[in-house]
Protein backbone atom coordinates (compact mmCIF):
# COMPACT_ATOMS: atom_id res chain seq x y z
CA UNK A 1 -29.68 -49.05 -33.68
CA UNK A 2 -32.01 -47.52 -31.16
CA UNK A 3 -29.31 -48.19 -28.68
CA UNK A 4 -26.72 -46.31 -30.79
CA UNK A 5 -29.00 -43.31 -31.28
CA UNK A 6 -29.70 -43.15 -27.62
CA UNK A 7 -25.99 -43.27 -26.54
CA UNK A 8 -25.30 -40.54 -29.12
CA UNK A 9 -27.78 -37.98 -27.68
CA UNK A 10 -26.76 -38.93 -24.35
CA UNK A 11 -23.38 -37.54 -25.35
CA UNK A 12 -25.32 -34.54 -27.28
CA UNK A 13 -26.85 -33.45 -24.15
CA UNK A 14 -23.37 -33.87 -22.32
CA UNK A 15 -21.81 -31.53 -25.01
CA UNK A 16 -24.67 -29.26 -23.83
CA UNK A 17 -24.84 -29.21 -20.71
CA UNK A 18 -20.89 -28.20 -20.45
CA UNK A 19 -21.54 -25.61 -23.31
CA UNK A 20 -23.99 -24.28 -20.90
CA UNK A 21 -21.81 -24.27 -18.36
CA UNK A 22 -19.53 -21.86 -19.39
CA UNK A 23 -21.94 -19.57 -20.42
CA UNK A 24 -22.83 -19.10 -16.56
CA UNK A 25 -21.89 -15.08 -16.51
CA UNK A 26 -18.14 -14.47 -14.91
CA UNK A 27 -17.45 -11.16 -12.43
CA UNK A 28 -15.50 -9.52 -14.28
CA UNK A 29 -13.99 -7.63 -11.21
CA UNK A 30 -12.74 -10.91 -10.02
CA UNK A 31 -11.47 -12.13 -13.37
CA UNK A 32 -8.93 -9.16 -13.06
CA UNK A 33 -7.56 -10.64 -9.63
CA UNK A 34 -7.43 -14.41 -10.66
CA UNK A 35 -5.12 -13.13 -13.77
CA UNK A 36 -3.09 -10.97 -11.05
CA UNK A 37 -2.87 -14.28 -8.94
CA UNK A 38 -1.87 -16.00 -12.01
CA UNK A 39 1.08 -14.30 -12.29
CA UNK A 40 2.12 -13.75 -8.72
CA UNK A 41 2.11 -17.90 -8.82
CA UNK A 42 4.06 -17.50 -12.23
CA UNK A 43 6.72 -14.97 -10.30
CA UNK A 44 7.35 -17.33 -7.24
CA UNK A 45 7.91 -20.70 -9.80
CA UNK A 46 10.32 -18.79 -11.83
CA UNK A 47 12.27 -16.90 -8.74
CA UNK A 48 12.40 -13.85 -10.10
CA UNK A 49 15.06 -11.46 -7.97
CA UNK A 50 12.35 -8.47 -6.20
CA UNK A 51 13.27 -5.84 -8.41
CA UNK A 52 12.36 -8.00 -11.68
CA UNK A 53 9.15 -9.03 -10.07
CA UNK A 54 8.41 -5.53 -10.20
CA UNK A 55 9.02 -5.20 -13.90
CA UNK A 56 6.92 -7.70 -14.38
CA UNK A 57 4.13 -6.75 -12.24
CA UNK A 58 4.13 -2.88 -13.86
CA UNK A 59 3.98 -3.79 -17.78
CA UNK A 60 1.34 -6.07 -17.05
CA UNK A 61 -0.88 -4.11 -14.55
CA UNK A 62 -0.48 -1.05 -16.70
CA UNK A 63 -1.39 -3.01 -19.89
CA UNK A 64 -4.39 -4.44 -18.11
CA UNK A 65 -5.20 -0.87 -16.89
CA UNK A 66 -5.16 1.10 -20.23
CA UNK A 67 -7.69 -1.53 -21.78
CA UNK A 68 -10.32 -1.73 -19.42
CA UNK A 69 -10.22 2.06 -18.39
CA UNK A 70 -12.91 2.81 -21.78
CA UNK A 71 -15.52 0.90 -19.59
CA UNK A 72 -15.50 4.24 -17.64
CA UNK A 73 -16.36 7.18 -19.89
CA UNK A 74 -13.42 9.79 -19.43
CA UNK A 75 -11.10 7.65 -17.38
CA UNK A 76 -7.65 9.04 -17.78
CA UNK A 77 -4.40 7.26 -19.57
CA UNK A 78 -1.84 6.27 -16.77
CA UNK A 79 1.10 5.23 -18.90
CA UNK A 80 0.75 8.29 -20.72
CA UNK A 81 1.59 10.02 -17.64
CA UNK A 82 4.66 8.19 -17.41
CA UNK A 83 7.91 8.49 -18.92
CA UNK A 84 8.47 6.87 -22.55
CA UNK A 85 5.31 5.92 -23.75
CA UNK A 86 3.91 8.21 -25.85
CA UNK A 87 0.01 8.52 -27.12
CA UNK A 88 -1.73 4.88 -26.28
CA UNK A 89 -4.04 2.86 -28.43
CA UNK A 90 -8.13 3.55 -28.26
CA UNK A 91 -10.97 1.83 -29.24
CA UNK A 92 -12.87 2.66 -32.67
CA UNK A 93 -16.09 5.18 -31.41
CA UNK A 94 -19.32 3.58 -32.41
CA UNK A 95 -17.74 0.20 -31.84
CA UNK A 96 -18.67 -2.62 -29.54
CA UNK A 97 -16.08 -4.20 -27.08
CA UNK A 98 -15.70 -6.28 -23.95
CA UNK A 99 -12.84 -4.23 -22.46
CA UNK A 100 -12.94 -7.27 -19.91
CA UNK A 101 -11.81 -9.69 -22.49
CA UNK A 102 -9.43 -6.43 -23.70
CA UNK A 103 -7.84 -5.96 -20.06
CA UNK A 104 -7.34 -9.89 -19.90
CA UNK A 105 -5.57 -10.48 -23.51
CA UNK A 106 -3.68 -7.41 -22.64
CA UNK A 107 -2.17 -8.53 -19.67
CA UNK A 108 -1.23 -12.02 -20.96
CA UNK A 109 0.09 -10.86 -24.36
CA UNK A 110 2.77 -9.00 -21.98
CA UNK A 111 3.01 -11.78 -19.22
CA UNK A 112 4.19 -14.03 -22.32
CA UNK A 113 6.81 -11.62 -22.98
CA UNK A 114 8.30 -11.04 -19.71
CA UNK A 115 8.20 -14.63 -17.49
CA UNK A 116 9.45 -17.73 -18.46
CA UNK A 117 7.37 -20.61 -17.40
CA UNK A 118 4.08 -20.54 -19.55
CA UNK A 119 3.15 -23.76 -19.33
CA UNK A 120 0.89 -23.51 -16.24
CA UNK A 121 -1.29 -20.59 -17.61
CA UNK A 122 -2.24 -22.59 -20.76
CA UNK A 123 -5.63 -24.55 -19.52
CA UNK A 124 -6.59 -21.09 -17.14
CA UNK A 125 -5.83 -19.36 -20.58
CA UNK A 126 -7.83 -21.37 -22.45
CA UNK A 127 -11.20 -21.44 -20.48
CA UNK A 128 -10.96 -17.75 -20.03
CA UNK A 129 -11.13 -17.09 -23.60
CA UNK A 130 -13.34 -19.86 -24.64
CA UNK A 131 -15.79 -18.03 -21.58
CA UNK A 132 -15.32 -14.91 -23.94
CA UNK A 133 -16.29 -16.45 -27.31
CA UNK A 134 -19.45 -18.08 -25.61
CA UNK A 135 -20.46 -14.55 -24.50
CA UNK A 136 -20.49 -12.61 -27.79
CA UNK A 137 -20.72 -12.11 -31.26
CA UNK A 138 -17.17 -13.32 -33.27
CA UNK A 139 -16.74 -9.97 -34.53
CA UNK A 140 -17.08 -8.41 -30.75
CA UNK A 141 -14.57 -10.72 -29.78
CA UNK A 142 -11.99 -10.61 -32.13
CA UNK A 143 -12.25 -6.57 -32.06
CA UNK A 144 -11.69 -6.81 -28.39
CA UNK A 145 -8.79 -9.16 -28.45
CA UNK A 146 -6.90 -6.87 -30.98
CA UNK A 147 -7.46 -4.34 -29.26
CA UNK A 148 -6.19 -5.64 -26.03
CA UNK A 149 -2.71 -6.89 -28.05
CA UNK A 150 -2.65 -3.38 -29.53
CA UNK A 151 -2.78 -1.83 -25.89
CA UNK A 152 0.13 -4.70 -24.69
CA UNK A 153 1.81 -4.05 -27.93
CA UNK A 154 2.27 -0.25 -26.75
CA UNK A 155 3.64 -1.70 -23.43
CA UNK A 156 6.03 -3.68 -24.74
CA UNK A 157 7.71 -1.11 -26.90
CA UNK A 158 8.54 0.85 -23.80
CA UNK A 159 9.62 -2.43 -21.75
CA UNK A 160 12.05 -3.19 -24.73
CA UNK A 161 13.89 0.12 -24.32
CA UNK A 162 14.04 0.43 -20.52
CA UNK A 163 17.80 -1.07 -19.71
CA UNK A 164 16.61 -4.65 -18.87
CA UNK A 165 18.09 -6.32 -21.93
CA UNK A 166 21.38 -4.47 -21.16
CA UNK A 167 21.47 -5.02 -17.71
CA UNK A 168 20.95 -8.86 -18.60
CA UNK A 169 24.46 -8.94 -19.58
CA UNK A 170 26.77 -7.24 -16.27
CA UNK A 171 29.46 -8.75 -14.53
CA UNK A 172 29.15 -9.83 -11.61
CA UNK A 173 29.06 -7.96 -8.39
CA UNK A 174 31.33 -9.74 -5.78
CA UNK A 175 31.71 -7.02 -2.81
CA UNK A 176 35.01 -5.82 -1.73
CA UNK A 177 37.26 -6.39 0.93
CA UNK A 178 37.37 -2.80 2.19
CA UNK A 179 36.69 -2.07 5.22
CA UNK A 180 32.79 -1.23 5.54
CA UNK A 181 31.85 -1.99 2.48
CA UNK A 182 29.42 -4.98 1.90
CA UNK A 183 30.90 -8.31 0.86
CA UNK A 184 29.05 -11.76 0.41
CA UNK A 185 27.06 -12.84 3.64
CA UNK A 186 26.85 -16.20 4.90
CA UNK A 187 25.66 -19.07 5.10
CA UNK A 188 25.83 -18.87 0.72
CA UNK A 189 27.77 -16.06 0.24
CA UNK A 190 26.01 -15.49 -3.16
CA UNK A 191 27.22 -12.43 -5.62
CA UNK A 192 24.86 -8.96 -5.60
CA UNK A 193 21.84 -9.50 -6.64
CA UNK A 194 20.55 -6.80 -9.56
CA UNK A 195 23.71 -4.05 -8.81
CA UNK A 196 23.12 -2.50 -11.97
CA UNK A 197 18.82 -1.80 -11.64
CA UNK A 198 19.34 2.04 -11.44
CA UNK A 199 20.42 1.49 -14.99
CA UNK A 200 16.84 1.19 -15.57
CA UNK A 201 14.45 3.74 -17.02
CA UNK A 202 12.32 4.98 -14.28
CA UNK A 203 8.37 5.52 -14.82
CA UNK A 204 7.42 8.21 -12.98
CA UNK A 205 10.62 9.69 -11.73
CA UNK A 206 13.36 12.51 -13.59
CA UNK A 207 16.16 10.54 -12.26
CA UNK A 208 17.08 7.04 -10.20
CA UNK A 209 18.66 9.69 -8.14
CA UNK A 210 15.73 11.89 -7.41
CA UNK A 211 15.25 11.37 -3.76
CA UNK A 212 18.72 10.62 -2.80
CA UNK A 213 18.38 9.52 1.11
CA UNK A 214 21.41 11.13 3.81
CA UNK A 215 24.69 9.62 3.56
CA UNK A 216 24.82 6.91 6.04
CA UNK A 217 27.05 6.82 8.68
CA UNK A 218 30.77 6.52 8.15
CA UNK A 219 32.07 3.11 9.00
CA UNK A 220 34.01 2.90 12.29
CA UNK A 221 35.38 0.78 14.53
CA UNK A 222 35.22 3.12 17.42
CA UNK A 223 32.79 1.82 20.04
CA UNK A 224 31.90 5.48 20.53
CA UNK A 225 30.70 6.08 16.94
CA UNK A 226 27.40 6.25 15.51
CA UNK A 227 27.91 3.30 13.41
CA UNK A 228 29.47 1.10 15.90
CA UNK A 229 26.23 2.12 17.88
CA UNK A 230 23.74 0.78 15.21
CA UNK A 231 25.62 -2.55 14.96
CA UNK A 232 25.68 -2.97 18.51
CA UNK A 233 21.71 -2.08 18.52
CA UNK A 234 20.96 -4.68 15.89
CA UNK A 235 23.10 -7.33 17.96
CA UNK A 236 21.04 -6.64 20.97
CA UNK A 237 17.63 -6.23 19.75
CA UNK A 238 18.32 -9.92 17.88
CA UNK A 239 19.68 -11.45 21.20
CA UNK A 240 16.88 -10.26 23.12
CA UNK A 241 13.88 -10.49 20.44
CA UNK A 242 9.84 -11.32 22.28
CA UNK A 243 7.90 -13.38 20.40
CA UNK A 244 6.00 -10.77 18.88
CA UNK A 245 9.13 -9.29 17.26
CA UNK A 246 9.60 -12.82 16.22
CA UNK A 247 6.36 -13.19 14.20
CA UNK A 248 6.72 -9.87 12.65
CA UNK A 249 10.17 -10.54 11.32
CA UNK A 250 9.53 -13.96 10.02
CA UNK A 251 5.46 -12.18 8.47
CA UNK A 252 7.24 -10.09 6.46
CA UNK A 253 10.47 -11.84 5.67
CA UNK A 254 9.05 -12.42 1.52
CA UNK A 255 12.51 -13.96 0.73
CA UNK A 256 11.44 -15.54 -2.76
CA UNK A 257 14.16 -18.00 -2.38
CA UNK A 258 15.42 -18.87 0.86
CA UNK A 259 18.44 -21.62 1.01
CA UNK A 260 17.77 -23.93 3.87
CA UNK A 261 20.47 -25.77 5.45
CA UNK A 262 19.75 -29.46 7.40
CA UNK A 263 23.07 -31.01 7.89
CA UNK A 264 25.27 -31.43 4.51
CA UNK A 265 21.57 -31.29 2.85
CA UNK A 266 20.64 -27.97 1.15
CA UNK A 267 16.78 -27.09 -0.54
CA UNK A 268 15.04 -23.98 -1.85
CA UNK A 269 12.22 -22.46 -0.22
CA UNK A 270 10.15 -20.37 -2.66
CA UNK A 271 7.57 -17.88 -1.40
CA UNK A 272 6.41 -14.35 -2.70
CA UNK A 273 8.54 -11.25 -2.91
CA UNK A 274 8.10 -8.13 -1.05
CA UNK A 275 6.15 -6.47 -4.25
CA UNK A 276 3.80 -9.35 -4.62
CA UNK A 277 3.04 -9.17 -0.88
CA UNK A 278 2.02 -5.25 -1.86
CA UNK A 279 0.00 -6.36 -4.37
CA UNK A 280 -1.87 -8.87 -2.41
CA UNK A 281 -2.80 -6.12 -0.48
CA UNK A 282 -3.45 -3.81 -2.91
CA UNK A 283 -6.16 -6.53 -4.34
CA UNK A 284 -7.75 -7.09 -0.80
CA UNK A 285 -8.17 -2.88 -0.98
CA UNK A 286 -10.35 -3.18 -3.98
CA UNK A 287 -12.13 -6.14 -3.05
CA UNK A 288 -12.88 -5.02 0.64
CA UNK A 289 -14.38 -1.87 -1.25
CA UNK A 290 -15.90 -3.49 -3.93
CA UNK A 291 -14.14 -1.49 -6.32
CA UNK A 292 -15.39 -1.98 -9.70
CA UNK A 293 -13.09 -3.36 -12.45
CA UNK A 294 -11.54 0.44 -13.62
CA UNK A 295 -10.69 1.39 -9.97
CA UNK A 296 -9.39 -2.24 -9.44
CA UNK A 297 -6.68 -2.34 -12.62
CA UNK A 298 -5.87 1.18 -11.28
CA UNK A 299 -5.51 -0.49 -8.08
CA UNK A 300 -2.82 -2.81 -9.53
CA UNK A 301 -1.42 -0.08 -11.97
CA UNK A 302 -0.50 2.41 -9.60
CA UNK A 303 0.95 0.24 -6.89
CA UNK A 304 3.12 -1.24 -8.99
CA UNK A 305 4.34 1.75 -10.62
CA UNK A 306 5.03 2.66 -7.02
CA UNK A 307 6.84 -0.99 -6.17
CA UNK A 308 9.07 -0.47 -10.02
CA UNK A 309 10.21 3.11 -9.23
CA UNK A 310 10.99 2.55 -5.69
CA UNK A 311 13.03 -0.41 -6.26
CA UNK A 312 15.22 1.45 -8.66
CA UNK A 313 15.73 4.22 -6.58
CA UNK A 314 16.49 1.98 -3.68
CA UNK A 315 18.93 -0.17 -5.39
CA UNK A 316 20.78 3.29 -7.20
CA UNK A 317 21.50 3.91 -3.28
CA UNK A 318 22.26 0.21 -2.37
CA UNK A 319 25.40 0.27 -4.69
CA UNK A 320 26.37 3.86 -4.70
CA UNK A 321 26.91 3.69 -0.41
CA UNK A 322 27.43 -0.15 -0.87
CA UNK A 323 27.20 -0.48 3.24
CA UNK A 324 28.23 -3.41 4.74
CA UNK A 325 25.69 -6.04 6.31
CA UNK A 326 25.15 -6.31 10.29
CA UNK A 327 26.22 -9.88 9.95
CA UNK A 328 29.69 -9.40 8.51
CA UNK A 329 30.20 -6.05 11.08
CA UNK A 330 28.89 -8.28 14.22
CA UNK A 331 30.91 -11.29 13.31
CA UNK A 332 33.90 -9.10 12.99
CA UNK A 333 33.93 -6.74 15.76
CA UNK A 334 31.32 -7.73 18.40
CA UNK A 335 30.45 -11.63 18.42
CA UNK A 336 31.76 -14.41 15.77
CA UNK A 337 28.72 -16.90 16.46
CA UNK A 338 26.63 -14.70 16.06
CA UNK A 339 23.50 -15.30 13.48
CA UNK A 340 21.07 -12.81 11.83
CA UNK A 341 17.00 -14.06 12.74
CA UNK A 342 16.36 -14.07 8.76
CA UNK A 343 18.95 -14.99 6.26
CA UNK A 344 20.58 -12.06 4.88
CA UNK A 345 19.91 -10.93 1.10
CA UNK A 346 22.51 -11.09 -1.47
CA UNK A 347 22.81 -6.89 -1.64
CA UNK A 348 24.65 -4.10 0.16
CA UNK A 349 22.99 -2.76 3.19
CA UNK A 350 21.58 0.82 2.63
CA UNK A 351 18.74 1.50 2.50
CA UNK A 352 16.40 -0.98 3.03
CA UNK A 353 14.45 -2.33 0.20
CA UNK A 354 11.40 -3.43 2.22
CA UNK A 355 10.97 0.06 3.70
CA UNK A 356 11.66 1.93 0.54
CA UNK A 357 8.97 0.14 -1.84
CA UNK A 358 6.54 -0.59 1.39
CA UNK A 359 6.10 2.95 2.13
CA UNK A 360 6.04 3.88 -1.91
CA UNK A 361 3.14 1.42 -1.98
CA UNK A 362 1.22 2.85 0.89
CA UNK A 363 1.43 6.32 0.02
CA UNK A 364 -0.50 5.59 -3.43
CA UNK A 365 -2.98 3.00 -1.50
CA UNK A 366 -3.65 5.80 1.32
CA UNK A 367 -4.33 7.99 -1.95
CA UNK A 368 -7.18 5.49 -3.49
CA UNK A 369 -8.82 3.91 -0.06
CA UNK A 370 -7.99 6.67 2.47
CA UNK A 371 -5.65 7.28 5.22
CA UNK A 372 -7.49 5.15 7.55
CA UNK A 373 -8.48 1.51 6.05
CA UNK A 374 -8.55 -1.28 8.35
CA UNK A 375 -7.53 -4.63 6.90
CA UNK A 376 -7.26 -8.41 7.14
CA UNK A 377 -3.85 -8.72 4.93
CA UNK A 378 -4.08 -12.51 4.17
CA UNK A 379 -1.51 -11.89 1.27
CA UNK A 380 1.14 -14.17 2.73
CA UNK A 381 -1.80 -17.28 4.29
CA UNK A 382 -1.30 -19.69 1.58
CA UNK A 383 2.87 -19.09 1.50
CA UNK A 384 3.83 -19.25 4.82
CA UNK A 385 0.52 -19.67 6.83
CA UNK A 386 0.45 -16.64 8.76
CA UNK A 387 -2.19 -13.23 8.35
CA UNK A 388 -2.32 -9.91 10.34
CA UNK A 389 -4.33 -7.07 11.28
CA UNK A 390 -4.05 -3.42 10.11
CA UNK A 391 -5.70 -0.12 10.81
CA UNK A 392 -3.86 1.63 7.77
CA UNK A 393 -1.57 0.97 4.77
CA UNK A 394 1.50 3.15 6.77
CA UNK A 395 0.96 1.09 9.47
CA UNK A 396 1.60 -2.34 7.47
CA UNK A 397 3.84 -0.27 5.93
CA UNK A 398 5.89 1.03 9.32
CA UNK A 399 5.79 -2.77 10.40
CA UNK A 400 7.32 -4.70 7.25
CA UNK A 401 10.22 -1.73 7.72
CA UNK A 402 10.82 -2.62 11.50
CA UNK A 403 10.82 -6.03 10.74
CA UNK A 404 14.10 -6.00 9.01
CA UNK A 405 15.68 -4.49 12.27
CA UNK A 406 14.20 -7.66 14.01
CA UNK A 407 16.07 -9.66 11.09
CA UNK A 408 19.26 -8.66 12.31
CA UNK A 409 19.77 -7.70 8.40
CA UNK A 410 18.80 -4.07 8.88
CA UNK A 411 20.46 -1.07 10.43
CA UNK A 412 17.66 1.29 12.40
CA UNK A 413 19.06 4.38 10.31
CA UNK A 414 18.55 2.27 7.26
CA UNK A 415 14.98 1.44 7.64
CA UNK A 416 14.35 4.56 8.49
CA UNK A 417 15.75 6.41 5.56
CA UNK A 418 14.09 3.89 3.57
CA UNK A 419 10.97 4.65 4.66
CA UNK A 420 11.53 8.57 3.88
CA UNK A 421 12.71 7.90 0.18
CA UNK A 422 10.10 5.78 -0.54
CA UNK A 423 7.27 8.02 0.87
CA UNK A 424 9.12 10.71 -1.96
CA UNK A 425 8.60 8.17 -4.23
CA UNK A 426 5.01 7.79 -4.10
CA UNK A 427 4.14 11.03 -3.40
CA UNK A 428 5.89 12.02 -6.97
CA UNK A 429 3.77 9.24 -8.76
CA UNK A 430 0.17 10.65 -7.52
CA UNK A 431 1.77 14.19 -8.49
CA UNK A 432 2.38 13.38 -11.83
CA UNK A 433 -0.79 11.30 -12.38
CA UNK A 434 -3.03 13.47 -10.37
CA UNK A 435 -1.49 16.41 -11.83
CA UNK A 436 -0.64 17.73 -8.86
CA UNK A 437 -0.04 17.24 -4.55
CA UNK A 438 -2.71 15.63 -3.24
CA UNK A 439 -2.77 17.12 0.14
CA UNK A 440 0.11 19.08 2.69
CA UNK A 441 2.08 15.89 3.75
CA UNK A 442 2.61 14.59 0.09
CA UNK A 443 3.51 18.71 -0.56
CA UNK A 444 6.24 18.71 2.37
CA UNK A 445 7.46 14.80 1.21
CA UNK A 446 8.58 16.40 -1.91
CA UNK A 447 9.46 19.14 -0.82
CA UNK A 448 12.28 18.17 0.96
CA UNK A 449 13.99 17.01 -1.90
């Protein structure tokens, strides 16, 4: 008997110790990026296309956003800023809440609506909410949960009328023959990826069409026209590429899904998009300046916002020019062994999609951390292995856009106008949340409109 008893406490203090354990208080701050990372590890399983990713980085930042902002007395709505959402849920006054715990059951209560592989997230799930219940009355928690699936609940009646459901169900785009106009690129020769996104219901701006860039250059054959010219620059800038150019290209390739080809053997590669890359460094912003939990979901919030409407602008342009790929123009007309450094995209050629939601991104980050903030961007170390220096957010941002020159997937003039549309882009978005420009270079960005 005596042994019984003493095995049984034994396994009392065990039971304990672990509830003990999880008492140990959590940073909330960093509870906010661990359910970001969550998802960006969610995104890459499922290989979502880039402009989905965004979708489902912008319902769930936002949701996360509008719950935890009440742990900042007279923190402003962002979604009700934007377009199509109407009046958003607040807490009872005189109440108690964990807007934590609200922020966190928020963002999930979306996430489960808008990915497709839940299965991981169940045991990091689970702890976090067990955490909650060991830190506070039943009665705090359940208010704060409901209120957080209130908050999502508002979310997801916008998602549900925003063009995604209808888009689901599109033909498929399959280029054309003509000349200059894009058609399947090798070594796949896969259909267009997402050619009806400026279908979508933007966030921030009036129309897809908003910031419309210049009509690219006609399509010509002529060795002495413009367009010949930026074929021919792309074939020699590939041929000739240093090292350097090498490493940038390959930094801030974010392919989520690139095809790899070893004799008759093909295999996937998976790795993050070009808007999770933007929100890795969007979370090593607020944690290099210790931003506190508000100014961190606002982090997320607004870059994303920035990511969602840029990509729909970018891709209205993408199918409306529907410009032909270097690869197909090289092959063609200059050099038929010739190969691209990266592996081309499944989408028509202008603009480019890196520059356009790189440069929406780091026009709102310049906004919250300032014009000049050095970083460490280790977004892409556990992917591919590789981190680089920055003295700015443009400057990251001017580097992922030359990169896709180095590609040999990218026209100059296409990067380029890229990088003016989406600098339009995110200078609308701190207009309309800020309520107005937020200094002369945003003011002349949108100005010529």
């Amino acid at each position: 008997m005596k042994k019984y008893l003493y095995l049984i406490c034994c396994c009392l203090v065990l039971l304990a110790a672990c509830r003990v354990k999880n008492t140990v208080k959590r940073d909330e701050v960093e509870l906010l990026h661990q359910n970001q990372d969550h998802l960006t590890q969610i995104i890459i399983y499922d290989v979502f296309s880039p402009p989905v990713a965004s979708r489902i980085y912008v319902y769930s930042s936002l949701a996360s956003y509008e719950a935890v902002r009440f742990a900042k007395d007279n923190t402003e709505s962002i979604a009700e800023k934007l377009r199509g959402f109407g009046t958003m849920p607040r807490p009872q006054k005189g109440k108690k809440y964990n807007y934590a715990l609200a922020a966190t059951k928020a963002f999930f209560t979306v996430v489960h609506k808008v990915v497709f592989s839940l299965d991981s997230l169940k045991n990091y799930e689970q702890n976090t909410f067990d955490y909650f219940k060991d830190q506070m009355d039943d009665e705090t928690y359940t208010r704060s949960a409901a209120f957080g699936e209130a908050v999502a609940n508002a979310i997801l009646a916008r998602a549900k009328t925003d063009g995604y459901a209808k888009s689901r169900g599109k033909p498929k785009h399959l280029g054309s023959e003509e000349p200059g106009r894009w058609r399947p690129t090798p070594p796949d020769y896969l259909d267009g990826v997402e050619w009806c996104w400026n279908t979508m219901k933007p966030l921030s701006l009036d129309t897809c069409s908003q910031f419309m860039p210049v009509r690219p250059p006609a399509y010509s054959t002529d060795s002495n026209s413009v367009f010949f010219h930026n074929a021919k620059e792309v074939y020699g800038i590939v041929k000739n590429l240093s090292e350097e150019q090498k490493t940038i290209a390959r930094y801030w390739d974010d392919n989520p899904f690139v095809i790899e080809h070893s004799g008759h053997m093909m295999f996937g590669n998976k790795k993050i998009t070009p808007g999770g890359h933007w929100m890795g460094i969007a979370a090593i912003a607020a944690r290099q300046s210790k931003a506190d939990a508000v100014k961190t979901a606002q982090t997320y919030a607004l870059t994303a916002v920035a990511l969602y409407d840029a990509f729909i602008a970018c891709w209205d342009e993408k199918y409306r020019s529907n410009v032909v790929r270097p690869v197909t123009v090289i092959n063609e007309l200059i050099d038929r062994g010739w190969s691209p450094f990266l592996q081309t995209p499944p989408f028509p050629e202008y603009t480019s999609g890196h520059s356009t939601i790189t440069a929406a991104a780091a026009t709102v980050l310049a906004h919250l951390y300032g014009e000049k903030f050095p970083f460490q961007d280790t977004s892409d170390l556990r992917y591919i292995g590789m981190q680089r220096h920055f003295e700015s957010f443009q400057q990251a941002a001017a580097e992922a856009s030359i990169s896709r020159v180095y590609g040999g997937i990218h026209y100059r003039n296409s990067v380029d106008a890229g990088a003016e549309a989406g600098r339009k882009v995110g200078a609308y978005i701190l207009q309309r949340v800020f309520a107005k420009p937020i200094d002369q270079k945003l003011k002349t960005n949108l100005s010529s409109r």
